[in-house]
Protein backbone atom coordinates (compact mmCIF):
# COMPACT_ATOMS: atom_id res chain seq x y z
CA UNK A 1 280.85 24.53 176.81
CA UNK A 2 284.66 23.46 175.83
CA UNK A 3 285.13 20.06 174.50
CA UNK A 4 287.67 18.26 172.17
CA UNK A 5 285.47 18.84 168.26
CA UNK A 6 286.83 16.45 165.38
CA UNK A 7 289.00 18.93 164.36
CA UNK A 8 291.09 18.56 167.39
CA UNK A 9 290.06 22.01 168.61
CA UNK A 10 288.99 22.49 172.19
CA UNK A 11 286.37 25.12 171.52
CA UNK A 12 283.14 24.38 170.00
CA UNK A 13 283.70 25.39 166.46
CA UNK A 14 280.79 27.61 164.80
CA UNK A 15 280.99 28.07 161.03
CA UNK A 16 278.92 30.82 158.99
CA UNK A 17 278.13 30.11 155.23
CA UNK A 18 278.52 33.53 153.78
CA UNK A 19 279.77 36.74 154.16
CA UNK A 20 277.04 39.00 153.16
CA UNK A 21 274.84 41.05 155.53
CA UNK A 22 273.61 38.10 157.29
CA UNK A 23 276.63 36.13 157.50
CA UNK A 24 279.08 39.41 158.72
CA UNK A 25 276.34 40.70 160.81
CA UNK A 26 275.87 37.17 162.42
CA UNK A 27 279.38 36.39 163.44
CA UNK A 28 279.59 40.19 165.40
CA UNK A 29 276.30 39.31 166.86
CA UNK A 30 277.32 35.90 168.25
CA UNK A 31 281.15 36.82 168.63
CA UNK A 32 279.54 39.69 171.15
CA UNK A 33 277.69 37.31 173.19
CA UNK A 34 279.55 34.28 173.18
CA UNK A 35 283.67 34.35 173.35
CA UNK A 36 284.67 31.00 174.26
CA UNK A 37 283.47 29.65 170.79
CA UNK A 38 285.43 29.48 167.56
CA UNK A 39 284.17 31.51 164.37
CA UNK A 40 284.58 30.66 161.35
CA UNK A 41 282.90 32.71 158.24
CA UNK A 42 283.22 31.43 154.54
CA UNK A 43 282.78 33.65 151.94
CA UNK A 44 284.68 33.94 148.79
CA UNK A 45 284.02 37.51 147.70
CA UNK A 46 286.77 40.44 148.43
CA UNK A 47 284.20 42.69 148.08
CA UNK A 48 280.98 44.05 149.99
CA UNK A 49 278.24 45.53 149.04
CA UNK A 50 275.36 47.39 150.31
CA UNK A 51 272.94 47.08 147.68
CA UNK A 52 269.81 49.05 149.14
CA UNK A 53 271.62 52.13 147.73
CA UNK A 54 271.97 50.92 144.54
CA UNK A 55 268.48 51.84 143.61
CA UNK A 56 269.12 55.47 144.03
CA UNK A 57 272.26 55.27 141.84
CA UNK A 58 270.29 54.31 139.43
CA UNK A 59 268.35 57.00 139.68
CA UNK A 60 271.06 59.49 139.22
CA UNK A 61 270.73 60.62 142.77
CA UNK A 62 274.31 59.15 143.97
CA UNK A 63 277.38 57.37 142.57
CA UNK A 64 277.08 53.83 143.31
CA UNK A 65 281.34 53.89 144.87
CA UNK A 66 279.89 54.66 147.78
CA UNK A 67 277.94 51.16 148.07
CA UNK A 68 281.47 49.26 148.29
CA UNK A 69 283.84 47.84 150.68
CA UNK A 70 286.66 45.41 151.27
CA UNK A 71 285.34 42.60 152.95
CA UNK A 72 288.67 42.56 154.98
CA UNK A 73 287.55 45.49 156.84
CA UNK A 74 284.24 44.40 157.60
CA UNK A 75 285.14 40.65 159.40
CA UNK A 76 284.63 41.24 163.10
CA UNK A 77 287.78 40.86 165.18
CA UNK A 78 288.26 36.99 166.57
CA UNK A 79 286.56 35.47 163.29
CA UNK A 80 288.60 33.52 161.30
CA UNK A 81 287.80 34.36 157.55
CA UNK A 82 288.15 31.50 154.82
CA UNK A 83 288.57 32.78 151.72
CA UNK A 84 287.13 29.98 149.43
CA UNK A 85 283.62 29.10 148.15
CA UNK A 86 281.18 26.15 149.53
CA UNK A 87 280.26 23.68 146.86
CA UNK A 88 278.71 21.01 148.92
CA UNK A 89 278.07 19.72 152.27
CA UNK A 90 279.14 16.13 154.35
CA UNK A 91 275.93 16.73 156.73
CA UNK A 92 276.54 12.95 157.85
CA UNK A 93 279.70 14.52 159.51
CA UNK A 94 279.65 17.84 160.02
CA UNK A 95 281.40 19.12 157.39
CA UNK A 96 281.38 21.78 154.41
CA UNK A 97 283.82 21.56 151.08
CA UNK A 98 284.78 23.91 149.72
CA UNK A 99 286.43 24.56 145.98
CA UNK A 100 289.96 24.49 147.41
CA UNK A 101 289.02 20.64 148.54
CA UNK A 102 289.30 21.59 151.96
CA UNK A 103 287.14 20.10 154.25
CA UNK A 104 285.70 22.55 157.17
CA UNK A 105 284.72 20.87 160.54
CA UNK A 106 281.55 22.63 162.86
CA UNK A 107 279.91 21.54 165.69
CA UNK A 108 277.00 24.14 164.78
CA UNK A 109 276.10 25.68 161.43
CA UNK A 110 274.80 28.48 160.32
CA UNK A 111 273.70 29.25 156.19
CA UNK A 112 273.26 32.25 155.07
CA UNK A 113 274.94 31.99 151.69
CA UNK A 114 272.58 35.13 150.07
CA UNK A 115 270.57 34.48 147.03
CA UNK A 116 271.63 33.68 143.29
CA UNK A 117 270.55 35.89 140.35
CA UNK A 118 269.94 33.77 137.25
CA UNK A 119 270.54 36.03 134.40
CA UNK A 120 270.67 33.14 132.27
CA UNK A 121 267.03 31.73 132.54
CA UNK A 122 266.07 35.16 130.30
CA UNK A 123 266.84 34.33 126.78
CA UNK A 124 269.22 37.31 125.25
CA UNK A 125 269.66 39.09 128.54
CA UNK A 126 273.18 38.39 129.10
CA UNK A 127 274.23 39.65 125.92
CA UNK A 128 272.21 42.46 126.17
CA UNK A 129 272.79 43.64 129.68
CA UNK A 130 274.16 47.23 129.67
CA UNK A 131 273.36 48.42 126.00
CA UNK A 132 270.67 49.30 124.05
CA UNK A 133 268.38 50.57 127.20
CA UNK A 134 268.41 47.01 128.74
CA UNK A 135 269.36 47.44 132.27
CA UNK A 136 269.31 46.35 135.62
CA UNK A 137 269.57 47.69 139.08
CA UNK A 138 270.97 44.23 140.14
CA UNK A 139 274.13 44.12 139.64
CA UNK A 140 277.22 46.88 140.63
CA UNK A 141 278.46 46.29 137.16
CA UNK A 142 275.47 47.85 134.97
CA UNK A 143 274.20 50.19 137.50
CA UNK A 144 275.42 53.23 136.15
CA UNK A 145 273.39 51.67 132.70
CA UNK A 146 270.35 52.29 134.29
CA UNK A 147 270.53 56.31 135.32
CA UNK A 148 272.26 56.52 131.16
CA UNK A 149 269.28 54.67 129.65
CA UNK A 150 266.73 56.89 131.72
CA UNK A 151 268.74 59.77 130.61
CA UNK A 152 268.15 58.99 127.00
CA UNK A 153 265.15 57.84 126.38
CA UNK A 154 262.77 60.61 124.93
CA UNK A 155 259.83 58.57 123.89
CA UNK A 156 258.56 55.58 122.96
CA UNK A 157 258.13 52.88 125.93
CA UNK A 158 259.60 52.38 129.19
CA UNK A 159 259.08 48.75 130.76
CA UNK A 160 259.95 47.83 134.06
CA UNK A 161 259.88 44.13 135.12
CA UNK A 162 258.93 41.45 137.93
CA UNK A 163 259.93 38.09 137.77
CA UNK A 164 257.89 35.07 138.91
CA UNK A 165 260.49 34.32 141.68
CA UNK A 166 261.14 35.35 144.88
CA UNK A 167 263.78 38.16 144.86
CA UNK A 168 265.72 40.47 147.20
CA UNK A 169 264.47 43.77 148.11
CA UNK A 170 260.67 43.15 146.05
CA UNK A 171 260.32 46.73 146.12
CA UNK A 172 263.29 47.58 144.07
CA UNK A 173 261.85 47.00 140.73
CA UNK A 174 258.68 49.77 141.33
CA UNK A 175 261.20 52.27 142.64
CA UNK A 176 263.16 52.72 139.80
CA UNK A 177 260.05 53.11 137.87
CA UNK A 178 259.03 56.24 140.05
CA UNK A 179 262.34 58.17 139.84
CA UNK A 180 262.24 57.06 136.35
CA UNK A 181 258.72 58.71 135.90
CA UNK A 182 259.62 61.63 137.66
CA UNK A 183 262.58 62.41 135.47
CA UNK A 184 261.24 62.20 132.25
CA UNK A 185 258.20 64.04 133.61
CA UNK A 186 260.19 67.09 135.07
CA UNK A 187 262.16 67.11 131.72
CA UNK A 188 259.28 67.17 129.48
CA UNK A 189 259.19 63.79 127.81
CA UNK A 190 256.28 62.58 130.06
CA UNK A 191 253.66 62.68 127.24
CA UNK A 192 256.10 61.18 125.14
CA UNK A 193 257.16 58.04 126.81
CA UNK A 194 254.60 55.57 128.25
CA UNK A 195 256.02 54.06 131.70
CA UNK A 196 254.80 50.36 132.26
CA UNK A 197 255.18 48.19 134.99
CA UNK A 198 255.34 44.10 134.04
CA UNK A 199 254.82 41.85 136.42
CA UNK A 200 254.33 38.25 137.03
CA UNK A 201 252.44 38.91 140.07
CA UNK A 202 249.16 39.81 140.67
CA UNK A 203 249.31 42.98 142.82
CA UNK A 204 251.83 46.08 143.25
CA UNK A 205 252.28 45.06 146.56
CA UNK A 206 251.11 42.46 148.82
CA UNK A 207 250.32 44.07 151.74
CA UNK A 208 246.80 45.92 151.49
CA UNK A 209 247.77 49.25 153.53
CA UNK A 210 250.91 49.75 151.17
CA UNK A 211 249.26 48.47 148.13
CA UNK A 212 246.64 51.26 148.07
CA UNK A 213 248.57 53.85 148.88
CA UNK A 214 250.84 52.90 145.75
CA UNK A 215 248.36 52.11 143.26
CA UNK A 216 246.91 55.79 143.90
CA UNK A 217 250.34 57.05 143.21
CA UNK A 218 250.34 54.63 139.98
CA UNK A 219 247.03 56.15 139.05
CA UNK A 220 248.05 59.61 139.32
CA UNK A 221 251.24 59.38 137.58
CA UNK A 222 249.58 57.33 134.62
CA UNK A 223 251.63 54.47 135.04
CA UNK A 224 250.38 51.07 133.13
CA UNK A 225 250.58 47.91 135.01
CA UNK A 226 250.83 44.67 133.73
CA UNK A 227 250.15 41.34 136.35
CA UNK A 228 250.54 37.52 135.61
CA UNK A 229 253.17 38.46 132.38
CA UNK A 230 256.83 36.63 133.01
CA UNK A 231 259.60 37.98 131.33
CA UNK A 232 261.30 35.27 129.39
CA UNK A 233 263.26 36.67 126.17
CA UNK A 234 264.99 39.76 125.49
CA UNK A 235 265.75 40.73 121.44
CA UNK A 236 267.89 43.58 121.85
CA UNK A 237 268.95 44.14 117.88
CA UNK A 238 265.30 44.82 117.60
CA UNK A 239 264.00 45.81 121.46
CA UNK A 240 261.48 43.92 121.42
CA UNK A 241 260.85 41.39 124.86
CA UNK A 242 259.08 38.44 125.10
CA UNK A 243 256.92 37.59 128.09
CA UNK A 244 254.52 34.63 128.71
CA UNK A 245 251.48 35.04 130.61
CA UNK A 246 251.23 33.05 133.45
CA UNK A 247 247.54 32.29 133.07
CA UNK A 248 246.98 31.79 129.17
CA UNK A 249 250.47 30.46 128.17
CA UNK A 250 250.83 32.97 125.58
CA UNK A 251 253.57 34.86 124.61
CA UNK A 252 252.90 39.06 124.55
CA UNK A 253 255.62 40.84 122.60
CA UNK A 254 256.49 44.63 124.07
CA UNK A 255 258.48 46.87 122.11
CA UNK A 256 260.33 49.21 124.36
CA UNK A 257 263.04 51.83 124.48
CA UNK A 258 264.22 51.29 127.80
CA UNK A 259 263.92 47.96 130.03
CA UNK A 260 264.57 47.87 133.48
CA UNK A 261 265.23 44.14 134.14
CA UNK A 262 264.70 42.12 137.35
CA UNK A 263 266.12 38.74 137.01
CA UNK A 264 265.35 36.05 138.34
CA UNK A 265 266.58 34.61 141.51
CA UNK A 266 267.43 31.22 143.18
CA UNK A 267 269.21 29.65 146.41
CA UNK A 268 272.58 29.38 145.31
CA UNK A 269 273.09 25.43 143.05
CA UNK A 270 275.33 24.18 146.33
CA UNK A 271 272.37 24.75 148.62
CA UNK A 272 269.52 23.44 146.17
CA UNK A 273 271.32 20.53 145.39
CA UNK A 274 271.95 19.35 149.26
CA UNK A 275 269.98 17.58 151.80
CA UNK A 276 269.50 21.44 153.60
CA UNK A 277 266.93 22.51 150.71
CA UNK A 278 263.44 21.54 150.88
CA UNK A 279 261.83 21.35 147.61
CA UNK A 280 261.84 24.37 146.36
CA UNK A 281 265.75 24.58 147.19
CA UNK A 282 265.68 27.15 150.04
CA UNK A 283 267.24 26.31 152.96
CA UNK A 284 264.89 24.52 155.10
CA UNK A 285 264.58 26.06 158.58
CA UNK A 286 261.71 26.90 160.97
CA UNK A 287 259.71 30.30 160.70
CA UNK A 288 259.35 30.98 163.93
CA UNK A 289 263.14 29.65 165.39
CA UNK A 290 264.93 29.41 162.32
CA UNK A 291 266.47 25.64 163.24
CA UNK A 292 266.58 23.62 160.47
CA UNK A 293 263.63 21.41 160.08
CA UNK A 294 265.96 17.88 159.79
CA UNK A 295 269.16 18.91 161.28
CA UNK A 296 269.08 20.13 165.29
CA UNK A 297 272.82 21.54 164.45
CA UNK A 298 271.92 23.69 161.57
CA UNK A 299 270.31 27.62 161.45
CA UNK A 300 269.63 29.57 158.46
CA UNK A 301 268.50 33.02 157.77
CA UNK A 302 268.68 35.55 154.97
CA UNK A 303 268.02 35.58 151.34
CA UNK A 304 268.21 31.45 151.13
CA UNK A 305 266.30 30.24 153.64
CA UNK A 306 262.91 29.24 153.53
CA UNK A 307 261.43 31.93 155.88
CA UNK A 308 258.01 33.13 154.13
CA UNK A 309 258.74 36.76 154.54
CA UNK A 310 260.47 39.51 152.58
CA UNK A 311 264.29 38.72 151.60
CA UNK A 312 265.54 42.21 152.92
CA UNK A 313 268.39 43.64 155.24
CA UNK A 314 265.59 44.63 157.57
CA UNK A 315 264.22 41.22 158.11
CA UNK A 316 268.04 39.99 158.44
CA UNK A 317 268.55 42.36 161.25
CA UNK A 318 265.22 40.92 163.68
CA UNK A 319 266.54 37.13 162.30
CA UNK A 320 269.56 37.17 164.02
CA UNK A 321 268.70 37.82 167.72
CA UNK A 322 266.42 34.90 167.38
CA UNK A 323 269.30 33.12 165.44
CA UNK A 324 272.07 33.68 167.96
CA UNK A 325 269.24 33.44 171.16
CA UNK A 326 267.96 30.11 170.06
CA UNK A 327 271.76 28.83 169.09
CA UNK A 328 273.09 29.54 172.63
CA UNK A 329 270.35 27.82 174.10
CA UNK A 330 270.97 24.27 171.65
CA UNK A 331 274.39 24.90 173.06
CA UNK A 332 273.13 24.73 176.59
CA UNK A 333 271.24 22.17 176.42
CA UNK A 334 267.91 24.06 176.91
CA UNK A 335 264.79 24.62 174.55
CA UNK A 336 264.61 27.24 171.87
CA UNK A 337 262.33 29.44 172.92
CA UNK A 338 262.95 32.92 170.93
CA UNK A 339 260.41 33.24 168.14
CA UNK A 340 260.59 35.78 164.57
CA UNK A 341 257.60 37.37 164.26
CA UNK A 342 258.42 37.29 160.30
CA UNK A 343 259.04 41.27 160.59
CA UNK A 344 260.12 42.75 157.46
CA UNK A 345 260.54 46.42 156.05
CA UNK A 346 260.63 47.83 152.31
CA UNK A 347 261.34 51.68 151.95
CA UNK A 348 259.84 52.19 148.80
CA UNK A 349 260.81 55.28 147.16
CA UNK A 350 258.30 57.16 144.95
CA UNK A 351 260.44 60.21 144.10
CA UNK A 352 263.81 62.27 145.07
CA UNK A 353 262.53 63.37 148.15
CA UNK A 354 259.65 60.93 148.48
CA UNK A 355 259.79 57.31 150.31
CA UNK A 356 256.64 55.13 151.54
CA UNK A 357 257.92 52.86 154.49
CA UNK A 358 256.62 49.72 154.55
CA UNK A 359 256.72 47.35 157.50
CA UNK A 360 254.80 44.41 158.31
CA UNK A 361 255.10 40.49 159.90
CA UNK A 362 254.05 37.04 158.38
CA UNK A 363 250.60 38.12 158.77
CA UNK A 364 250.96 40.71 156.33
CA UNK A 365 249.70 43.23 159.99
CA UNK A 366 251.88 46.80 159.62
CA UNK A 367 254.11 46.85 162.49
CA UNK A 368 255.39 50.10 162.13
CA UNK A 369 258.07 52.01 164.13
CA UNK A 370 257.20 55.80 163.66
CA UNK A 371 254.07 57.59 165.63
CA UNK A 372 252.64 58.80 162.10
CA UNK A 373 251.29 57.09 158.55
CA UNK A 374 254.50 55.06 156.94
CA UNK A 375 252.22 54.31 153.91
CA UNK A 376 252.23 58.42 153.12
CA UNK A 377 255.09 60.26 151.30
CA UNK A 378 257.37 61.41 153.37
CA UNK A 379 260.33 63.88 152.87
CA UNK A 380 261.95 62.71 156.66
CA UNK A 381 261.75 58.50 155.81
CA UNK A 382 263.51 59.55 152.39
CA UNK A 383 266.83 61.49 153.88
CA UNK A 384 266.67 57.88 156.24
CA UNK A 385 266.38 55.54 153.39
CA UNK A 386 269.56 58.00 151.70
CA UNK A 387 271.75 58.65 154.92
CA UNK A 388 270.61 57.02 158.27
CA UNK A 389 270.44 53.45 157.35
CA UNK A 390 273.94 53.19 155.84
CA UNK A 391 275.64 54.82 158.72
CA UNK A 392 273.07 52.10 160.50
CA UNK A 393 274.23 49.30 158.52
CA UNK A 394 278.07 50.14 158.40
CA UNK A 395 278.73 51.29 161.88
CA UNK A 396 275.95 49.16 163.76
CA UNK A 397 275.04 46.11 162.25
CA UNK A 398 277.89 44.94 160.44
CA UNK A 399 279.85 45.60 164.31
CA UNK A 400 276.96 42.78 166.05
CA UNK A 401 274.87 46.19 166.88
CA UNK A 402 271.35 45.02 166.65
């Protein structure tokens, strides 16, 4: 496995585009079964944050401090951190640039940069963000916005939105919406505010099993839905927001008192603009081994790759044995032959106390992990959603723990 790399290193050099949960949880996985390899992580951010919980701070239920972390503390031992951000790629010679102008050598890559939020493709979000009852659970900043503009709204309408792009965590934007429900119902304001859920998709939920167990809970709770409607413009002097619908081309004006916004999201611009996106600007890879499709060298995984499942932590943590499994074998010489099954999992809450856990693979078949019904309320999946699966995520996966 040693040879002399370009850079004049004797180890093969390994380099990991970002520093979120993939990236972090990547290098401790690979630094764990490999240790005659050099790691290198990029990632510009001094901060991490697990953002699962950030749905339940906007529901009042905790204070969204406890969601944060230095990234210092959280880069595994024997991985050299970079502190800089990637802004393109020389694939031609294996190397990344960063904004510094340095120029970092690998013999293998692998990208897992996160996603990009766009807040700027919504007309009058940005400048609107965090007043008026526009909010978002999307961002660490305005979080706290979103439990305040619950808090005061006593009638009128309460929208809650779905863009028409992939996003992370695609159950977020209905849970909100049932702690929302649920508060101004047990603080009598119910018949006084209409709850409406705006999406530009075309179902609640795309996997049947899950779907029907949460448009019964819409039903019952008297919760409007809204498919094929794209948000597109927000007026927040007069609350009024703009979406198009997606089959008609016309515009449909809301008026609302509160608006939970989902923005929407991208690949980050230095991935869509290289030779690694395909043409929707994900990172290219292979479902099934995550290689990417044009360059033997080069994994992805995460939020901005091209994998046709659900961009959560979940799915992250069943990526990247098959990652780090296949990656050893290209360094061996040998075929990849570990497969993802596209697993992915969404604990959906419906209400303090109250979480549907959904799991399923590319087929859209539940593969669920408990002996009992996941798509049912339960009390038990809602204290894990709240307290096992950040003492998972800290102590475990971050640490290579799969």
């Amino acid at each position: 496995m040693m040879r002399q790399g370009n850079s004049g290193e004797t180890m093969l050099r390994v380099v990991i585009v970002g520093g979120g949960t993939a990236g972090i949880s990547t290098a401790a996985y690979l630094r764990r079964k490999l240790k005659d390899i050099n790691i290198s992580l990029i990632e510009p951010s001094s901060v991490h944050y697990y953002q699962p919980l950030w749905t339940l701070a906007g529901g009042g239920i905790l204070d969204k401090k406890v969601t944060k972390k230095k990234t210092a503390k959280l880069i595994p031992k024997n991985v050299n951190w970079i502190q800089d951000k990637v802004v393109g790629f020389k694939l031609d010679t294996n190397k990344i640039v960063t904004a510094s102008g340095a120029e970092v050598y690998y013999d293998y890559l692998i990208i897992a940069p996160g996603i990009q939020i766009d807040w700027n493709r919504i007309k009058g979000l940005q400048s609107s963000i965090g007043k008026d009852g526009v909010c978002s659970n999307y961002d660490y900043e305005y979080v706290d916005k979103t439990w305040e503009s619950i808090q005061n709204t006593k009638k009128g309408s309460a929208l809650f939105t779905f863009p028409n792009t992939p996003i992370k965590c695609g159950g977020a934007p209905q849970k909100i919406m049932y702690l929302a429900e649920e508060y101004f119902r047990k603080n009598g304001v119910r018949e006084d505010v209409d709850v409406e859920f705006v999406s530009a998709g075309e179902r609640i939920f795309g996997v049947t099993k899950y779907r029907e167990a949460l448009e019964k809970i819409i039903k019952e709770r008297r919760i409007s839905t809204h498919y094929r409607l794209n948000l597109e413009k927000i007026d927040g002097a007069n609350k009024i927001a703009y979406f198009r619908n997606l089959d008609t081309n016309e515009v449909v004006e809301k008026h609302y008192t509160m608006i939970h916004v989902v923005p929407p999201m991208s690949a980050p611009d230095f991935i869509k603009t290289s030779a690694l996106a395909n043409n929707d600007g994900w990172v290219d890879v292979d479902k099934y081994t995550l290689q990417h499709n044009r360059y033997p060298n080069i994994f992805g995984l995460g939020d901005a790759s091209s994998l046709p499942t659900a961009k959560t932590g979940a799915s992250i943590r069943k990526e990247i044995p098959v990652l780090v499994h296949n990656l050893i074998r290209l360094i061996e010489g040998r075929s990849l032959d570990a497969k993802y099954n596209g697993y992915a999992s969404c604990p959906i809450v419906t209400g303090r106390g109250k979480l549907i856990l959904a799991e399923f693979d590319y087929d859209g078949k539940p593969v669920e992990t408990f002996p009992w019904d996941q798509s049912k309320e339960s009390f038990l999946l809602y204290l894990l959603k709240k307290y096992g699966l950040p003492r998972l995520y800290w102590w475990f996966m971050l640490k290579g723990w799969m």
